[in-house]
Protein backbone atom coordinates (compact mmCIF):
# COMPACT_ATOMS: atom_id res chain seq x y z
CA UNK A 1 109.41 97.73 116.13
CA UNK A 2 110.71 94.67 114.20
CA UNK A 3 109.95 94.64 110.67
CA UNK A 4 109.95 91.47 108.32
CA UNK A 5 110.12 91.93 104.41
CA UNK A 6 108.57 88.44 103.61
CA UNK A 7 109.02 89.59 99.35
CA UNK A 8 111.87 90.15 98.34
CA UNK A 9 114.31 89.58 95.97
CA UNK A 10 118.54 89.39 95.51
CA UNK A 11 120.61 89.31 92.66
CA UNK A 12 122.01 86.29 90.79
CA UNK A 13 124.68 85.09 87.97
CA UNK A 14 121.92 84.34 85.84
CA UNK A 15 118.58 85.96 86.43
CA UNK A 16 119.08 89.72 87.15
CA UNK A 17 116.72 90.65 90.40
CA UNK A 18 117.78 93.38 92.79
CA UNK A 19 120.16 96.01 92.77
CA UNK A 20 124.19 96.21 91.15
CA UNK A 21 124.92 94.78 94.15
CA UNK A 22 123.15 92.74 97.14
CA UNK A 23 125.54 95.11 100.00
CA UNK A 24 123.03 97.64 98.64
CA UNK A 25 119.77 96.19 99.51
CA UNK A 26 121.46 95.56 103.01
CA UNK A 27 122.52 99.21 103.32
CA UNK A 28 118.86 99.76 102.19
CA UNK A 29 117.45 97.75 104.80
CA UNK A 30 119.91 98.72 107.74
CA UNK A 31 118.76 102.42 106.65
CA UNK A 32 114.89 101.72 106.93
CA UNK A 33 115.14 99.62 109.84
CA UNK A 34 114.21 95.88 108.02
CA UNK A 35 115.71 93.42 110.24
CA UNK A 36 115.80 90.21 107.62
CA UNK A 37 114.05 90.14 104.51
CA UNK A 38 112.74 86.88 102.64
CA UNK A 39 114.49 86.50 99.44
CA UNK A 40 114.08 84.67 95.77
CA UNK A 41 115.43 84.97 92.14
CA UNK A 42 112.44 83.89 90.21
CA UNK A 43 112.78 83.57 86.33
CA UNK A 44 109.59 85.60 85.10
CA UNK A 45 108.78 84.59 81.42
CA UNK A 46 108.55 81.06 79.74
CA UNK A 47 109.44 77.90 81.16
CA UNK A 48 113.00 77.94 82.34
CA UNK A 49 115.03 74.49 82.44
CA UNK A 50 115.67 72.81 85.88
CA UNK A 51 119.51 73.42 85.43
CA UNK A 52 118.53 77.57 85.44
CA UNK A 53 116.18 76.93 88.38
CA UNK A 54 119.07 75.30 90.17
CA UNK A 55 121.64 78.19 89.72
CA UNK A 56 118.84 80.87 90.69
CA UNK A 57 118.65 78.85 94.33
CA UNK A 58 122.59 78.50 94.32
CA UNK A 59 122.53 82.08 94.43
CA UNK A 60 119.92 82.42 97.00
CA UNK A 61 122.14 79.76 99.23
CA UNK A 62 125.67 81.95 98.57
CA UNK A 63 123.34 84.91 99.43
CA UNK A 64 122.14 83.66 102.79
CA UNK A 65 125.34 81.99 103.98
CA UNK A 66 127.16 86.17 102.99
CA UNK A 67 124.11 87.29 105.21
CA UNK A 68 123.09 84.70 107.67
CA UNK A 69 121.38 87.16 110.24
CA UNK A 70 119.67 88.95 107.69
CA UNK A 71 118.11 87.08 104.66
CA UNK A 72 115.88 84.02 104.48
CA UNK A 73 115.61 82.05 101.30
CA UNK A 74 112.37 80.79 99.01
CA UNK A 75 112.98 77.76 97.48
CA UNK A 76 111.94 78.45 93.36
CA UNK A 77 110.55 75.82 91.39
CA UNK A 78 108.48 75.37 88.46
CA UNK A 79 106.07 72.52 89.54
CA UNK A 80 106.03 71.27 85.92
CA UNK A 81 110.09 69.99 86.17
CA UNK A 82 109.78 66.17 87.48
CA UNK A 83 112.95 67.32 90.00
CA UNK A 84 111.11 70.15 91.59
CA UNK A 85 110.60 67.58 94.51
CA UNK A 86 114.58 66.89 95.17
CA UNK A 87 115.00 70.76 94.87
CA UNK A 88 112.58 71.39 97.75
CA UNK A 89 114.25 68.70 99.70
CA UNK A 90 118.03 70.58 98.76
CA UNK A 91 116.73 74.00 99.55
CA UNK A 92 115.04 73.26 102.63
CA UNK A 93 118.39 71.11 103.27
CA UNK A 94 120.40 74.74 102.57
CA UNK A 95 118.10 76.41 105.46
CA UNK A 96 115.67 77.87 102.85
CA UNK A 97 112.13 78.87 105.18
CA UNK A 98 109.22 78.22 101.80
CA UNK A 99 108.64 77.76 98.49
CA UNK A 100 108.52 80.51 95.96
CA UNK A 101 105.96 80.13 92.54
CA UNK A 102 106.11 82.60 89.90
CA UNK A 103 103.77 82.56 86.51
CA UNK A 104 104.37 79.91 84.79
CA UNK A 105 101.42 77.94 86.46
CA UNK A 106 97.91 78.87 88.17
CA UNK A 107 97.76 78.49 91.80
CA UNK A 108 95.32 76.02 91.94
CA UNK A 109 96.67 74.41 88.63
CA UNK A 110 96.73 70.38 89.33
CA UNK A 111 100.39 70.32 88.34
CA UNK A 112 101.07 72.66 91.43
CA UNK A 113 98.93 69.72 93.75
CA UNK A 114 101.68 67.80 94.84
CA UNK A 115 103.97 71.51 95.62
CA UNK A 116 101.10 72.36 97.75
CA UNK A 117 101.07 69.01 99.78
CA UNK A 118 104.65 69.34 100.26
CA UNK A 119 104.56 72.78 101.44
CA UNK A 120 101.64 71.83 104.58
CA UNK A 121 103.94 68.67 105.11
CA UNK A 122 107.04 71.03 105.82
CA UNK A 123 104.93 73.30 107.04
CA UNK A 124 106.72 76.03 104.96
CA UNK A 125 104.86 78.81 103.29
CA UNK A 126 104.18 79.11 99.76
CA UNK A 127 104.63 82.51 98.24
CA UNK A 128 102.75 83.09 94.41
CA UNK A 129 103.56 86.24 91.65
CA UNK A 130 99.87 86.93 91.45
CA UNK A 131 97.76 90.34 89.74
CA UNK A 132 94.60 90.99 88.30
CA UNK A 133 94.98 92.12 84.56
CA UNK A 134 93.43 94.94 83.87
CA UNK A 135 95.19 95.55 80.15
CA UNK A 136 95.08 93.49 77.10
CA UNK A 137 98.53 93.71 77.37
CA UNK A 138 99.41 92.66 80.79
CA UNK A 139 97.48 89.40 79.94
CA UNK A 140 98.77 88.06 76.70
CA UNK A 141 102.37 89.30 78.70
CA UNK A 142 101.56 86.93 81.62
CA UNK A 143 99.01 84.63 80.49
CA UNK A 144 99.10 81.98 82.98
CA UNK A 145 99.49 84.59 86.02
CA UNK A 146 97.32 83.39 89.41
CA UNK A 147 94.61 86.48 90.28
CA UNK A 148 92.65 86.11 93.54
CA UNK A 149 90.17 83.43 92.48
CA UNK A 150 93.01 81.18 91.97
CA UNK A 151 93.71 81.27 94.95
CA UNK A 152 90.01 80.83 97.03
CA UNK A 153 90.23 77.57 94.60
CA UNK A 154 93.97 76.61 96.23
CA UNK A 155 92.74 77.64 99.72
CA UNK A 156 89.64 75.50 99.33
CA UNK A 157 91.40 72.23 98.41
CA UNK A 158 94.33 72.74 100.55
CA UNK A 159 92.67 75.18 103.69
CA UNK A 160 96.27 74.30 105.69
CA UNK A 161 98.39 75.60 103.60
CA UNK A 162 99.96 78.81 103.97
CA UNK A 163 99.35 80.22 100.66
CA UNK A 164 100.24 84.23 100.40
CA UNK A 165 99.14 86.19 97.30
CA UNK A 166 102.03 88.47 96.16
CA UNK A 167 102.37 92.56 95.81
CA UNK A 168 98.49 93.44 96.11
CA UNK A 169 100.72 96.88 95.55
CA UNK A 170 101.93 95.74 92.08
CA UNK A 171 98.74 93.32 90.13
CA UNK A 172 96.66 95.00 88.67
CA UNK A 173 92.72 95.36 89.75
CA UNK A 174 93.75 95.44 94.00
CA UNK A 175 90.42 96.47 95.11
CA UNK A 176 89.10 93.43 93.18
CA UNK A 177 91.52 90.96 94.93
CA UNK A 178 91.10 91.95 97.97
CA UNK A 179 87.36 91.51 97.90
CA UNK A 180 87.47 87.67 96.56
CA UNK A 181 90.33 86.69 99.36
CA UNK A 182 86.92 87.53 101.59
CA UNK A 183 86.37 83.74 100.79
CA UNK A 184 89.79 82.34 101.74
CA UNK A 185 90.68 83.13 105.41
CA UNK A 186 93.23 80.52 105.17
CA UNK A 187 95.24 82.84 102.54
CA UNK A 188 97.91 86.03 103.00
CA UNK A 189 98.42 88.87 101.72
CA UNK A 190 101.68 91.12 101.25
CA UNK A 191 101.48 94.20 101.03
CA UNK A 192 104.55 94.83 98.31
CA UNK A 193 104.64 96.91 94.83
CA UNK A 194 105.08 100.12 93.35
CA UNK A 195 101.43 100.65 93.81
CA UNK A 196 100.82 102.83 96.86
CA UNK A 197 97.11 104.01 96.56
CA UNK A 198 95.71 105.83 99.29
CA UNK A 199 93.54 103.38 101.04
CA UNK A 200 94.85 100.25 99.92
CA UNK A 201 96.62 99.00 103.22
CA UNK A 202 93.51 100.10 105.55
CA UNK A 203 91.12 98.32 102.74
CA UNK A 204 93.12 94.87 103.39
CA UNK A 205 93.29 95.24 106.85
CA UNK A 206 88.97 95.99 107.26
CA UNK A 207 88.14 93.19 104.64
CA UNK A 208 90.52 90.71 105.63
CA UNK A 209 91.83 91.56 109.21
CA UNK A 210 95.43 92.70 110.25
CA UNK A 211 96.43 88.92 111.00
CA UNK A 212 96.23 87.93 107.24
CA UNK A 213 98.55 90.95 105.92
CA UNK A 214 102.31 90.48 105.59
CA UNK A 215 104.55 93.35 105.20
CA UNK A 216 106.76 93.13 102.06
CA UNK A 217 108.21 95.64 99.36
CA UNK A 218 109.35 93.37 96.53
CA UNK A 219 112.10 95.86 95.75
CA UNK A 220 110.07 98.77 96.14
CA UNK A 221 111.28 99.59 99.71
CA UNK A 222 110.91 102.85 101.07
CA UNK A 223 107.46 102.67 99.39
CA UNK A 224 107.18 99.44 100.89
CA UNK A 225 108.26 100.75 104.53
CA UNK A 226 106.08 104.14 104.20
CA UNK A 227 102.82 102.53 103.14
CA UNK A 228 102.37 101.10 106.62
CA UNK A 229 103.89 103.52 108.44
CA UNK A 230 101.39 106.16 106.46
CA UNK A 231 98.49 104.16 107.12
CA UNK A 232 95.51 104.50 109.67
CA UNK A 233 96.96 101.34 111.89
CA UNK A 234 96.81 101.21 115.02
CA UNK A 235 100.44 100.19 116.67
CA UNK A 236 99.19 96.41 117.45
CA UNK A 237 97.93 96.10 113.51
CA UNK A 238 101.18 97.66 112.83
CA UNK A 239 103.05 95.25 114.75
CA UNK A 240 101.24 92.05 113.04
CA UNK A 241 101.45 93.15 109.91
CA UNK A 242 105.57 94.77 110.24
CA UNK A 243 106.56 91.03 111.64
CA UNK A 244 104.28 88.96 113.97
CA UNK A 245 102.29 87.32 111.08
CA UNK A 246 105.33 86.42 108.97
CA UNK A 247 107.09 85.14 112.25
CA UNK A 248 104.18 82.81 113.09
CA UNK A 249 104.53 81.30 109.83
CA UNK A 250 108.56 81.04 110.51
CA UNK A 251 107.34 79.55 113.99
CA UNK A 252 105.49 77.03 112.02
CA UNK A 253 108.26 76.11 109.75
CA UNK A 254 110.83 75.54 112.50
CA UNK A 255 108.68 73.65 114.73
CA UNK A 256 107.59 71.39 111.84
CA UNK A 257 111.95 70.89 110.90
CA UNK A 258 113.26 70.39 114.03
């Protein structure tokens, strides 16, 4: 069976994702049988410059071209930076397949508007760092951090675009996600993060239905890899959720760029 990791991450000059080395997370994914994974170096605190955003997809770019079979590159912006529109246009020029969002706006922030319109446009998927704080902490860490509602508010203004909600594995209050994407069927979920509950794969496949989960591991990846395999699927949710729903989206994107 095929298996897509649409969240994950490689290493970089600047921003220090991933392993000592990228080989590794190859090795890594020849060893539990990932056939490409979908990759970003995201800056996660404070509002980075353009010129950092810039390197961080340079990197992606080097890393795709060293592994052209296997990796697939998220464009990362910061919708705030007035050249956020030329960088889309110089990933998706570099073969990049989305657009990747960390925390330094809400989802459904109006600054994000215009990313959003782009993305259904291109046709490419947007992928969001997203969590439910449960601690004091993990809140005044991440203040401006999208959580589930954020993204029923996207998904309602923009119902085309392909919006997934990061690591429901790795944000927080999961059970409490999962039960407010009930009002966005136009929204994904991956299934990445350290986070492997009991439960928590067959709860987003019977609230939200196997076509809207996206297998991922967001560095975490034999947890990643076992939580599906260990959960009560049968092999045709297995199948949509390992690759077929990410490679509909990839579908999408190519027959909207060619």
């Amino acid at each position: 069976m095929r298996r897509i990791d649409c969240h994950m991450h490689v290493r970089g000059a600047d921003v220090n994702w991933g392993w000592d080395h990228n080989d590794r997370i190859i090795e890594a994914a020849d060893a539990l049988g990932i056939d490409q994974l979908a990759v970003s170096i995201p800056v996660m605190r404070g509002m980075p410059e353009y010129a950092t955003i810039r390197r961080c997809n340079d990197d992606v770019i080097a890393a795709m071209k060293q592994y052209p079979d296997r990796l697939l590159g998220y464009c990362y912006i910061v919708p705030g930076h007035s050249e956020s529109q030329d960088e889309i246009s110089r990933c998706f020029d570099a073969g990049m397949i989305g657009i990747k969002l960390y925390n330094q706006y809400k989802i459904c922030d109006p600054v994000v508007y215009p990313v959003l319109e782009r993305a259904i446009e291109e046709a490419a998927p947007v992928l969001e760092h997203a969590g439910r704080p449960t601690t004091r902490d993990f809140h005044d860490q991440q203040p401006n951090i999208s959580d589930a509602s954020h993204f029923v508010e996207a998904a309602t203004r923009y119902p085309e675009c392909m919006l997934i909600e990061a690591h429901i594995g790795g944000g927080g209050d999961w059970e409490w996600s999962i039960k407010q994407l009930r009002k966005a069927p136009s929204v994904y979920l991956d299934t990445s993060g350290s986070i492997i509950d009991d439960g928590m794969v067959e709860m987003c496949v019977r609230e939200l239905g196997a076509d809207r989960i996206l297998f991922a591991t967001d560095m975490t990846m034999e947890g990643g890899v076992g939580k599906i395999l260990g959960a009560e699927l049968t092999q045709a949710q297995q199948e949509k959720i390992f690759w077929r729903n990410f490679q509909s989206m990839l579908d999408r994107r190519k027959g909207a760029s060619s």
